[in-house]
N, C-alpha and C. Protein backbone atom coordinates (compact mmCIF):
# COMPACT_ATOMS: atom_id res chain seq x y z
N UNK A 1 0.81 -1.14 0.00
CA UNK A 1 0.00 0.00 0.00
C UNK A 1 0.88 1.25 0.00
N UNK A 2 0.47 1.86 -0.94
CA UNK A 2 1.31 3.15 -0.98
C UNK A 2 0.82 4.44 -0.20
N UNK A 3 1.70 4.89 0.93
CA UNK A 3 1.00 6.03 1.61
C UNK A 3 1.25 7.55 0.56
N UNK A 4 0.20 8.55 0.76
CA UNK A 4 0.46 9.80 0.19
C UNK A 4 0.90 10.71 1.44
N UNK A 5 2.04 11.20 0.92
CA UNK A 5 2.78 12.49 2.23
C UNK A 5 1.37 13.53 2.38
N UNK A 6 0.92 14.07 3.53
CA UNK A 6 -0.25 14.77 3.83
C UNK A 6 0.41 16.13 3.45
N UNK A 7 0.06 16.33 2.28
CA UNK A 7 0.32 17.34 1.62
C UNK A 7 -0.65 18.63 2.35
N UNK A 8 -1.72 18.66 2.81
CA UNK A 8 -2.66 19.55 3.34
C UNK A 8 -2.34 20.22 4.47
N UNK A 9 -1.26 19.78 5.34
CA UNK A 9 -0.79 19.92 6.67
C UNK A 9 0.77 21.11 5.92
N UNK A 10 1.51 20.65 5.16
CA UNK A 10 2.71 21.39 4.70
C UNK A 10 2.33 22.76 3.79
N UNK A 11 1.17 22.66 3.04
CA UNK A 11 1.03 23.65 2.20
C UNK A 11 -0.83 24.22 2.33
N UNK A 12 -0.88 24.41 3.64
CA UNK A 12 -2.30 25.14 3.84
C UNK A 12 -1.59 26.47 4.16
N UNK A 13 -2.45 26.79 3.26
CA UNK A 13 -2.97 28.45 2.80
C UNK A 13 -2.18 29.31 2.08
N UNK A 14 -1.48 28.04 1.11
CA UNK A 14 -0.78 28.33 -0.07
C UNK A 14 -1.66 29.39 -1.55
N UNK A 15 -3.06 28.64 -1.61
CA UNK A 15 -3.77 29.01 -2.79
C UNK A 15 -4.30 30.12 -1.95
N UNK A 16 -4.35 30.66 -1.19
CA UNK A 16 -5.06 31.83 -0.84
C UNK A 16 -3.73 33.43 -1.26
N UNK A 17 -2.87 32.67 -0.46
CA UNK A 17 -1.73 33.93 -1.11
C UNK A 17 -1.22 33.95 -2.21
N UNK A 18 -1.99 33.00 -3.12
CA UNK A 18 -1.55 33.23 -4.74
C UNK A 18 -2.46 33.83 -4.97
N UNK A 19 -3.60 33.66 -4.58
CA UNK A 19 -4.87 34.44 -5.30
C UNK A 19 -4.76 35.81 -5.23
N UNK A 20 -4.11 36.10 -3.81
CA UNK A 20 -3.98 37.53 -3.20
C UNK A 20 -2.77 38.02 -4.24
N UNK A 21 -1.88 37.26 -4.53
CA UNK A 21 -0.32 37.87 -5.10
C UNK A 21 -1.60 38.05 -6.73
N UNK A 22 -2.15 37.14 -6.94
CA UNK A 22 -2.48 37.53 -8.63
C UNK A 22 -3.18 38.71 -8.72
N UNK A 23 -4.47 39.49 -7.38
CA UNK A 23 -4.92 40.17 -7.84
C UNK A 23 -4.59 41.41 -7.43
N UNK A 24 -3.00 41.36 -6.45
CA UNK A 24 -2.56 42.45 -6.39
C UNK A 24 -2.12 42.55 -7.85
N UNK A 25 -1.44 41.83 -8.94
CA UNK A 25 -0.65 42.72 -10.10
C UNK A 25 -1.48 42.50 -10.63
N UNK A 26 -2.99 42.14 -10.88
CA UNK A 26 -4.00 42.83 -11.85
C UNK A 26 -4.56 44.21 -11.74
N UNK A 27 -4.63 44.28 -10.06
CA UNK A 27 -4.69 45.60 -9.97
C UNK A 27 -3.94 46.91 -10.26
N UNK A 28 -2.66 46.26 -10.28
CA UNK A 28 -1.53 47.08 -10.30
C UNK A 28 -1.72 47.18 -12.29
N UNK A 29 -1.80 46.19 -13.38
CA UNK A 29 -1.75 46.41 -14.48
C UNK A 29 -2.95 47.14 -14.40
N UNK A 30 -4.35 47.41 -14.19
CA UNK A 30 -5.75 48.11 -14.11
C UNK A 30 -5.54 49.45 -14.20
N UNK A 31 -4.30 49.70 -12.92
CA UNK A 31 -4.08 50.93 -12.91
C UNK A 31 -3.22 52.10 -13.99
N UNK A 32 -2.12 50.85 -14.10
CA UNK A 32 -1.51 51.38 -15.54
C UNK A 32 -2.25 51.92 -16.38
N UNK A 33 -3.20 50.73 -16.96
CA UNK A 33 -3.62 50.87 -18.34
C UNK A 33 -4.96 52.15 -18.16
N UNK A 34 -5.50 52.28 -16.73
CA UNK A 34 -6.15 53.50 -16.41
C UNK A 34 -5.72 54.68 -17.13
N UNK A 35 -4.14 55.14 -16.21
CA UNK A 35 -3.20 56.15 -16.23
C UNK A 35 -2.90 56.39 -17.60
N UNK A 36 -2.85 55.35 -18.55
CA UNK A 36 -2.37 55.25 -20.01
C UNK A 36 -3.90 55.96 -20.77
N UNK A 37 -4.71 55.23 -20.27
CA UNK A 37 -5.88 55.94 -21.02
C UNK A 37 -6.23 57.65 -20.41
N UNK A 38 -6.38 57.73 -19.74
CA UNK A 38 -6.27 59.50 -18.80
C UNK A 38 -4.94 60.34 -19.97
N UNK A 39 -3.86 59.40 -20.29
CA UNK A 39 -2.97 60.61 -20.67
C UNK A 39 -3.55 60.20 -22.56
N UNK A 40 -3.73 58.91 -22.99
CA UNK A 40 -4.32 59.64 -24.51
C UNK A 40 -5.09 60.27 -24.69
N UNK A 41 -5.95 60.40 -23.88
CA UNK A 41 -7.14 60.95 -24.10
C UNK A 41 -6.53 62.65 -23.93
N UNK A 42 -5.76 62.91 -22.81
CA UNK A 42 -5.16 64.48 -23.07
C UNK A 42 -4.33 64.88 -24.02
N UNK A 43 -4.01 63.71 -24.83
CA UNK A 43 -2.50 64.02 -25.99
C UNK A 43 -3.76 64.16 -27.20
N UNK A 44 -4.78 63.32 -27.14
CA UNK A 44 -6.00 63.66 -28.34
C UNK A 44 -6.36 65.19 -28.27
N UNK A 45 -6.63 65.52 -27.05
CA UNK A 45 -7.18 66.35 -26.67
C UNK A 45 -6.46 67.62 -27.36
N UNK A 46 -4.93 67.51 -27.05
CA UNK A 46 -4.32 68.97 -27.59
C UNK A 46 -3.95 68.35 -29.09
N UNK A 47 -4.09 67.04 -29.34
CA UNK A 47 -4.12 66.96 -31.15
C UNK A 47 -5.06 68.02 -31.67
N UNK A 48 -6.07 67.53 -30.96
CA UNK A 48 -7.83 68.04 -31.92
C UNK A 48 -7.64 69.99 -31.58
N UNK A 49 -7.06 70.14 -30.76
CA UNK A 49 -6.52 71.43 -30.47
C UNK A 49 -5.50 72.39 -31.41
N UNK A 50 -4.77 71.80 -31.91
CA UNK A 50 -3.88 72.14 -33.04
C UNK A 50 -4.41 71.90 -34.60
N UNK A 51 -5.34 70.92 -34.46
CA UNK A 51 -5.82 70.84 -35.69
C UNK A 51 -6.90 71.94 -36.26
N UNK A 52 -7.56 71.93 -35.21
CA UNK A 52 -9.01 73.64 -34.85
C UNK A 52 -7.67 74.87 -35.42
N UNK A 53 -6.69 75.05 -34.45
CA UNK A 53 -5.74 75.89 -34.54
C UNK A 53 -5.36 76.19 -36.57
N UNK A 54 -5.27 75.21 -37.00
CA UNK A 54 -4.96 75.03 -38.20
C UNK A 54 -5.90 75.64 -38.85
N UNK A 55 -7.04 74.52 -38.90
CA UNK A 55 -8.58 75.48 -39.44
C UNK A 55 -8.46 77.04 -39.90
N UNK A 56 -8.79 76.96 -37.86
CA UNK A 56 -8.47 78.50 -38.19
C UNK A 56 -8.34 79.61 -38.41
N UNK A 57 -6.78 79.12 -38.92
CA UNK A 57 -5.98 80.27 -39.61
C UNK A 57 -6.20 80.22 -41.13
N UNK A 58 -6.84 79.23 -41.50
CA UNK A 58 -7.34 78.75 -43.03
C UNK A 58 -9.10 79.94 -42.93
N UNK A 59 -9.32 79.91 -42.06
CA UNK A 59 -10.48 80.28 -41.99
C UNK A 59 -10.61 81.72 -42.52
N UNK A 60 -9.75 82.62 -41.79
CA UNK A 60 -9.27 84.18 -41.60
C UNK A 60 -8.43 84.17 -43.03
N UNK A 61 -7.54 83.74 -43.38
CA UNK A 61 -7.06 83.46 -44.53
C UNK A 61 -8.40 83.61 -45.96
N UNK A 62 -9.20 82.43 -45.65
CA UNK A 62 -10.26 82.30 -46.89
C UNK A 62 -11.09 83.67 -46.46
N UNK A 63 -11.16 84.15 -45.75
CA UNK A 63 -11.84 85.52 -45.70
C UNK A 63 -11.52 86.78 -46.02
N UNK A 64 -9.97 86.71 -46.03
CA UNK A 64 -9.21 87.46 -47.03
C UNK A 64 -9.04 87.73 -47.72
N UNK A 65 -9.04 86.20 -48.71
CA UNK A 65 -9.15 86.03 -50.08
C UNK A 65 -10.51 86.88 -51.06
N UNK A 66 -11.63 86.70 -50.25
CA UNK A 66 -13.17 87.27 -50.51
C UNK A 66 -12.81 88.27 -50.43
N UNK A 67 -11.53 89.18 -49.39
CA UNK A 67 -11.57 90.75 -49.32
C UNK A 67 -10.71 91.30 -49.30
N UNK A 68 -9.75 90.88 -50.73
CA UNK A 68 -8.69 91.00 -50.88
C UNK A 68 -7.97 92.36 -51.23
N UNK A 69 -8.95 93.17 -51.11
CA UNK A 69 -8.64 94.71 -51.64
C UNK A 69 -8.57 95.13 -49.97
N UNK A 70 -9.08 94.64 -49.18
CA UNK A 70 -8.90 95.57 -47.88
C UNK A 70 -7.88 94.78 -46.80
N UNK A 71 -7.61 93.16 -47.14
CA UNK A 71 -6.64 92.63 -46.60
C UNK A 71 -5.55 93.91 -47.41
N UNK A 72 -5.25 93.42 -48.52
CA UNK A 72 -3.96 94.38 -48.97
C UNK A 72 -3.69 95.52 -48.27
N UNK A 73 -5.12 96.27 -48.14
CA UNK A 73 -4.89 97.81 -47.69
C UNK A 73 -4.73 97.43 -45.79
N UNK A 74 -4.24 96.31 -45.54
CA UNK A 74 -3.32 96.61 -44.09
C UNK A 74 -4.88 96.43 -43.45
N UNK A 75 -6.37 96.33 -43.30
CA UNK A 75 -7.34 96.41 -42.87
C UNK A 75 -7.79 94.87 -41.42
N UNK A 76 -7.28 94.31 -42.17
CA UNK A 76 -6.77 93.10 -41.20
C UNK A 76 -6.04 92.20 -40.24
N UNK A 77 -4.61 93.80 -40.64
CA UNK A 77 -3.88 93.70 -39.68
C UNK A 77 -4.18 93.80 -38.06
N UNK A 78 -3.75 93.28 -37.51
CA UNK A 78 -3.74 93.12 -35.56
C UNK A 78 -2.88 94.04 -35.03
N UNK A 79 -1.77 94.29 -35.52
CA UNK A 79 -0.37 94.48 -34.56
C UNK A 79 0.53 94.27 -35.62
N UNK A 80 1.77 94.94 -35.27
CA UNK A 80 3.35 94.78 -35.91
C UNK A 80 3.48 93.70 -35.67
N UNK A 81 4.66 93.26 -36.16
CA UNK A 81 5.44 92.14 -35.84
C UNK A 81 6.49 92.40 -35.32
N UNK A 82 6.68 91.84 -33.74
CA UNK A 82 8.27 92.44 -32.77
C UNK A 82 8.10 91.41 -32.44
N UNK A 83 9.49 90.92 -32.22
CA UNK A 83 10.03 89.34 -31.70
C UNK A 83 9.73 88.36 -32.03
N UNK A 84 9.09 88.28 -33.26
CA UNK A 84 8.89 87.05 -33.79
C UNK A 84 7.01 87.15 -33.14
N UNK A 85 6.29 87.93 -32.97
CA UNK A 85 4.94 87.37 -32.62
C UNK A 85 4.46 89.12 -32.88
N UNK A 86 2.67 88.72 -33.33
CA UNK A 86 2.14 89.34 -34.15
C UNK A 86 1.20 90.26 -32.71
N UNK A 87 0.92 91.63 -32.93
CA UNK A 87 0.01 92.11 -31.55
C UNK A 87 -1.35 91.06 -31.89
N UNK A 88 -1.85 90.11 -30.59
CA UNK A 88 -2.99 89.81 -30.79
C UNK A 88 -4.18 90.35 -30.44
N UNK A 89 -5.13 90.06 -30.94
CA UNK A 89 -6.81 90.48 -30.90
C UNK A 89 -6.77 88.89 -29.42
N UNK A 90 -7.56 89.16 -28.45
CA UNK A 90 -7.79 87.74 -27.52
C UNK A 90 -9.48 88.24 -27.34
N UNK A 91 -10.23 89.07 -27.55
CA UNK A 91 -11.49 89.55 -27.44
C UNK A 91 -11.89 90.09 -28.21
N UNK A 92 -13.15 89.69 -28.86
CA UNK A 92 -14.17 89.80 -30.15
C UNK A 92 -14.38 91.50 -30.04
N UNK A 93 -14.70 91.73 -28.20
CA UNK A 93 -15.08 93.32 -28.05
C UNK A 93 -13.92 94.41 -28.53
N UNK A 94 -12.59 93.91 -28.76
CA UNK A 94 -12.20 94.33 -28.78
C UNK A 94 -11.82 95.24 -30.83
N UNK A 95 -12.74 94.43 -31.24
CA UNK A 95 -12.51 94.78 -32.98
C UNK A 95 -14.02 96.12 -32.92
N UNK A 96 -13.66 97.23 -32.64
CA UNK A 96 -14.82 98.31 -33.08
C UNK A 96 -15.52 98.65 -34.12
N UNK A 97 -14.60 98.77 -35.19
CA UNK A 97 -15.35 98.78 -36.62
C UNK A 97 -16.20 97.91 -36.94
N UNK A 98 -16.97 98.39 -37.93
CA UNK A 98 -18.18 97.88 -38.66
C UNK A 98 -17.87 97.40 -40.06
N UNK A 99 -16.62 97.68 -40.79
CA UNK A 99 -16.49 97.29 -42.05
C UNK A 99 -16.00 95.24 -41.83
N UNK A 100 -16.07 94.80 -43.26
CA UNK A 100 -16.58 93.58 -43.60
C UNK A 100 -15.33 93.16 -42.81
N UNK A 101 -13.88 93.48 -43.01
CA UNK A 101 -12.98 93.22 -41.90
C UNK A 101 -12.83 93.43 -41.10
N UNK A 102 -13.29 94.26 -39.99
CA UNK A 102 -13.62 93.89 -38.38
C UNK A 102 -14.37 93.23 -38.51
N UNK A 103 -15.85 93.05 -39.08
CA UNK A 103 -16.50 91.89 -38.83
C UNK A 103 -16.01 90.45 -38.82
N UNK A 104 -15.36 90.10 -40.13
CA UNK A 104 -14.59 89.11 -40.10
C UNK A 104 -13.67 89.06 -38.91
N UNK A 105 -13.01 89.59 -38.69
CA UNK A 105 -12.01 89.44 -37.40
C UNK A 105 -12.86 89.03 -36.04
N UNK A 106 -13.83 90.03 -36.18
CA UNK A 106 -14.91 89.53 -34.54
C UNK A 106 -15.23 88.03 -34.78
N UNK A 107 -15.45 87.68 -35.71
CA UNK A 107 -16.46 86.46 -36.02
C UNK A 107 -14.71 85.46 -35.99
N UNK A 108 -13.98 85.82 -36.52
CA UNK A 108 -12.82 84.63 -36.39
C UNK A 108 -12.03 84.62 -34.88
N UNK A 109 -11.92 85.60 -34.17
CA UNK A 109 -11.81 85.64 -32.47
C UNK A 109 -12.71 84.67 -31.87
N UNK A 110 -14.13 85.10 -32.18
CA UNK A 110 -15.30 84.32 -31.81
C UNK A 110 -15.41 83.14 -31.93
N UNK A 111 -14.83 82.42 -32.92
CA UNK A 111 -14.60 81.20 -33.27
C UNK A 111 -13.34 80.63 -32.82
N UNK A 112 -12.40 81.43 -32.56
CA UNK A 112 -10.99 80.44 -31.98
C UNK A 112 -11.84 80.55 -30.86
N UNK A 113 -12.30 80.85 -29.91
CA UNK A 113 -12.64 81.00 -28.55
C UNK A 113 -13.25 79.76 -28.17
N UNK A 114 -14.57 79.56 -29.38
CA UNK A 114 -15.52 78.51 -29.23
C UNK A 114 -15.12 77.20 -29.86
N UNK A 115 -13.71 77.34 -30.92
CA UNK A 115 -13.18 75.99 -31.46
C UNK A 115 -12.29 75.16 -30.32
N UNK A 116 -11.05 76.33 -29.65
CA UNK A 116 -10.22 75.92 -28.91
C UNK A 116 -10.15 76.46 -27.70
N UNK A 117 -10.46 77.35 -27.07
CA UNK A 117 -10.71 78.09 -25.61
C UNK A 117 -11.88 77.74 -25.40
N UNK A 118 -12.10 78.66 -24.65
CA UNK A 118 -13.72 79.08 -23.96
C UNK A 118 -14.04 80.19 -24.04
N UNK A 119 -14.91 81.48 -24.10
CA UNK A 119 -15.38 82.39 -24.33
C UNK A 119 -14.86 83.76 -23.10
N UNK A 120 -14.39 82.80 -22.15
CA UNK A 120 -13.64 83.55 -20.85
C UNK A 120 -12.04 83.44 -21.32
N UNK A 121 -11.82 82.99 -21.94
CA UNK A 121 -10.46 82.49 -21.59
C UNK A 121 -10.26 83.32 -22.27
N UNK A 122 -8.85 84.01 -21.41
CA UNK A 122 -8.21 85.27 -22.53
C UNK A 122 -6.72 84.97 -22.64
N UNK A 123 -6.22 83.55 -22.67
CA UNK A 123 -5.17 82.87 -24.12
C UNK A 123 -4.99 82.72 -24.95
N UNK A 124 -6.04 82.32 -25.42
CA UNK A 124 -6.88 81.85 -26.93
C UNK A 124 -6.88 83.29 -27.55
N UNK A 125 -5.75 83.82 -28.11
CA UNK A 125 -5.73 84.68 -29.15
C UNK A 125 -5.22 84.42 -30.64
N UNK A 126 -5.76 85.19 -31.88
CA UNK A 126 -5.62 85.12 -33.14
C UNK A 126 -5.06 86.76 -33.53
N UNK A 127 -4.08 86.50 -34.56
CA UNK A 127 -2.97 87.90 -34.80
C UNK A 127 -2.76 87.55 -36.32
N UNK A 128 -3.05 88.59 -37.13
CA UNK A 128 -3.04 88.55 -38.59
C UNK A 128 -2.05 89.95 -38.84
N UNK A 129 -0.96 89.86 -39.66
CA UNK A 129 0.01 90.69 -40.43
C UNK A 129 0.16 90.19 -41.99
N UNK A 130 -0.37 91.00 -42.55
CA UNK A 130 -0.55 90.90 -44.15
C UNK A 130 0.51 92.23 -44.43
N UNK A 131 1.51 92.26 -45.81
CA UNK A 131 1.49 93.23 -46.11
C UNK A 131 0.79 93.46 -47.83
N UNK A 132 1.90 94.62 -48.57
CA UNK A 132 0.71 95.55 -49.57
C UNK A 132 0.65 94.49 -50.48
N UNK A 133 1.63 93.60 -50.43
CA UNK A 133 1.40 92.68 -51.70
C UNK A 133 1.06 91.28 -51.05
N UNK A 134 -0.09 91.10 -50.35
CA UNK A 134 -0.95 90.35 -50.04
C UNK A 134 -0.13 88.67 -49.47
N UNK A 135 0.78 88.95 -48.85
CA UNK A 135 2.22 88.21 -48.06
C UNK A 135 1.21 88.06 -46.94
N UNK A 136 0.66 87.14 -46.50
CA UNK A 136 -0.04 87.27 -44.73
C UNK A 136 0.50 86.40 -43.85
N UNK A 137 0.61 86.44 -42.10
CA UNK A 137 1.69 85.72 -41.91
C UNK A 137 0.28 86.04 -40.27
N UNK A 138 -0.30 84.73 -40.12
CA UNK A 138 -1.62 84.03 -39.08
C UNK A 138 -0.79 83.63 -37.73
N UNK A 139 -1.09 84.06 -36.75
CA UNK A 139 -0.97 83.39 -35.66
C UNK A 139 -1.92 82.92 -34.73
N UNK A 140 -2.66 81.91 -34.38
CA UNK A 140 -2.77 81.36 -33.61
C UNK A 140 -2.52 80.66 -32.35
N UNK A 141 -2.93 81.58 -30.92
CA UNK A 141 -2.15 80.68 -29.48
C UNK A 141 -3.56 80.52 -28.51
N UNK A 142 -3.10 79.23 -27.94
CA UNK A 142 -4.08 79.04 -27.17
C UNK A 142 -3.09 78.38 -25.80
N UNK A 143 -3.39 78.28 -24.88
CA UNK A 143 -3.25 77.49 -23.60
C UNK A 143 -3.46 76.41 -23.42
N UNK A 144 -2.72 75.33 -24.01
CA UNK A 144 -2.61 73.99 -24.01
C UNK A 144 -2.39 72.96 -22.30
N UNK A 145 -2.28 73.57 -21.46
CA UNK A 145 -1.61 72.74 -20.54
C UNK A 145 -3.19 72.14 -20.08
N UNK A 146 -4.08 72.65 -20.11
CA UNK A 146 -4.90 71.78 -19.69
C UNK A 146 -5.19 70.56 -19.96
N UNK A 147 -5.17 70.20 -21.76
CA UNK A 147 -4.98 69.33 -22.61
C UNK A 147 -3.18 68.25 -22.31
N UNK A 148 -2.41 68.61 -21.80
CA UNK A 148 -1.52 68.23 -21.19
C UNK A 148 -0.24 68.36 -22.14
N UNK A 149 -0.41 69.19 -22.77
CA UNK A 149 0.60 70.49 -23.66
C UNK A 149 1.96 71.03 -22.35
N UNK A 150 2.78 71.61 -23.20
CA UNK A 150 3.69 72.27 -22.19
C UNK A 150 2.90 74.21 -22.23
N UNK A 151 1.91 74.66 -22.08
CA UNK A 151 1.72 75.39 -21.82
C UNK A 151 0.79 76.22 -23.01
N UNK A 152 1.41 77.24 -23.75
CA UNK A 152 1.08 78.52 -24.48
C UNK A 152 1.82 77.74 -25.44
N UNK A 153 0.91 77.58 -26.84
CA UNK A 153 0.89 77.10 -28.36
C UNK A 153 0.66 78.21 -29.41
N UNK A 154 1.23 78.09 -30.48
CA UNK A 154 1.65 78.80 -31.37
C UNK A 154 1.36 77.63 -32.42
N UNK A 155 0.18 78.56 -33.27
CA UNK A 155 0.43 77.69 -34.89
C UNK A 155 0.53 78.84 -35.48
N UNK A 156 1.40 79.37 -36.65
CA UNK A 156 1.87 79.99 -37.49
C UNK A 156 1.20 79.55 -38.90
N UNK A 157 0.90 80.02 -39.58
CA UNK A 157 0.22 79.66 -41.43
C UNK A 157 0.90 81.06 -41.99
N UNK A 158 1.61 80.90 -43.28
CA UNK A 158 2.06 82.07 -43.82
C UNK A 158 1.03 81.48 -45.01
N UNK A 159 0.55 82.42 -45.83
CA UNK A 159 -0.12 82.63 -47.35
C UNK A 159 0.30 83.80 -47.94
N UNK A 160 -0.09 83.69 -49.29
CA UNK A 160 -0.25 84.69 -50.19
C UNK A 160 -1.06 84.72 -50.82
N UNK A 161 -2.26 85.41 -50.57
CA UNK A 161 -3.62 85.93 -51.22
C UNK A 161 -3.59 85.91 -52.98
C-alpha cells in the first residue's frame, strides 16, 4: 500500500496567497492601463486642439481672399510684428469697426474661442500681419496645458492671397 505524504498539513494556505499575489498585479496592471488611457485621451485632446488651430488660420485666410482689396490695404492687420509674434486680438469686443474686416475678425476671435478656448479664456488669441502685396503671416495661441501640452501654443500659417 502506498501512503500519500499529507500534503494539506505542509502547504495550507498556499492558494489563498496566490490568489492575493495575482490580484494584487492585476490591480496594479488596471491601474496602468487606467493612467495610459487618462494621458491619450489628453495628448487627443491637444491633437484636436492644433488641428481647430490650423482650421483656423485657413479660416481668416479664406476671408481674405473674398476681401482681398482691404486685406492688402493693411485692414486686417492686428499688430506689428516684434520678436517674432504678431500684436494679438484675444477679445471679439475688442474689434470696433463695422467694415466687412472687423466683422470678419470679430467672427474669427469668436470662433478660436468657441473651437479651442472658452469664451472667458483670454489665451486663446488670433494675430493677422498681411502686407501691400498680399504676403499674410496668421498666428494662432491658445493654452494647451490643460490638454496636457507644455503650456502657451503657437500655430503659425504664412499665405499669399
Amino acid at each position: 500500500m502506498l501512503m500519500k505524504p499529507n500534503s494539506l498539513k505542509t502547504q495550507g494556505g498556499a492558494s489563498l496567497i496566490e490568489v492575493l499575489v495575482a490580484l494584487l498585479v492585476t490591480s496594479f496592471g488596471l491601474l496602468g492601463m487606467a493612467a495610459l488611457q487618462a494621458r491619450a485621451i489628453k495628448g487627443n485632446q491637444s491633437s484636436m486642439q492644433k488641428t481647430q488651430a490650423v482650421v483656423m488660420s485657413y479660416y481668416i485666410l479664406d476671408a481674405m481672399r473674398v476681401d482681398q482689396a482691404s486685406a492688402k490695404a493693411l485692414a486686417y492687420n492686428t499688430g506689428s510684428l516684434v520678436a517674432g509674434k504678431i500684436g494679438p486680438i484675444c477679445n471679439p469686443a475688442a474689434v470696433t469697426g463695422t467694415t466687412l474686416a472687423d466683422n470678419n475678425l470679430k467672427d474669427w476671435i469668436t470662433s478660436l474661442k468657441s473651437a479651442i478656448g472658452n469664451s472667458a479664456d483670454t489665451t486663446t488669441c488670433g494675430a493677422v500681419l498681411c502686407d501691400a502685396d498680399g504676403n499674410c503671416h496668421v498666428q494662432v495661441r491658445w493654452d494647451d496645458s490643460r490638454a496636457g501640452g507644455l503650456g502657451v501654443q503657437i500655430v503659425e500659417t504664412f499665405s499669399r492671397l
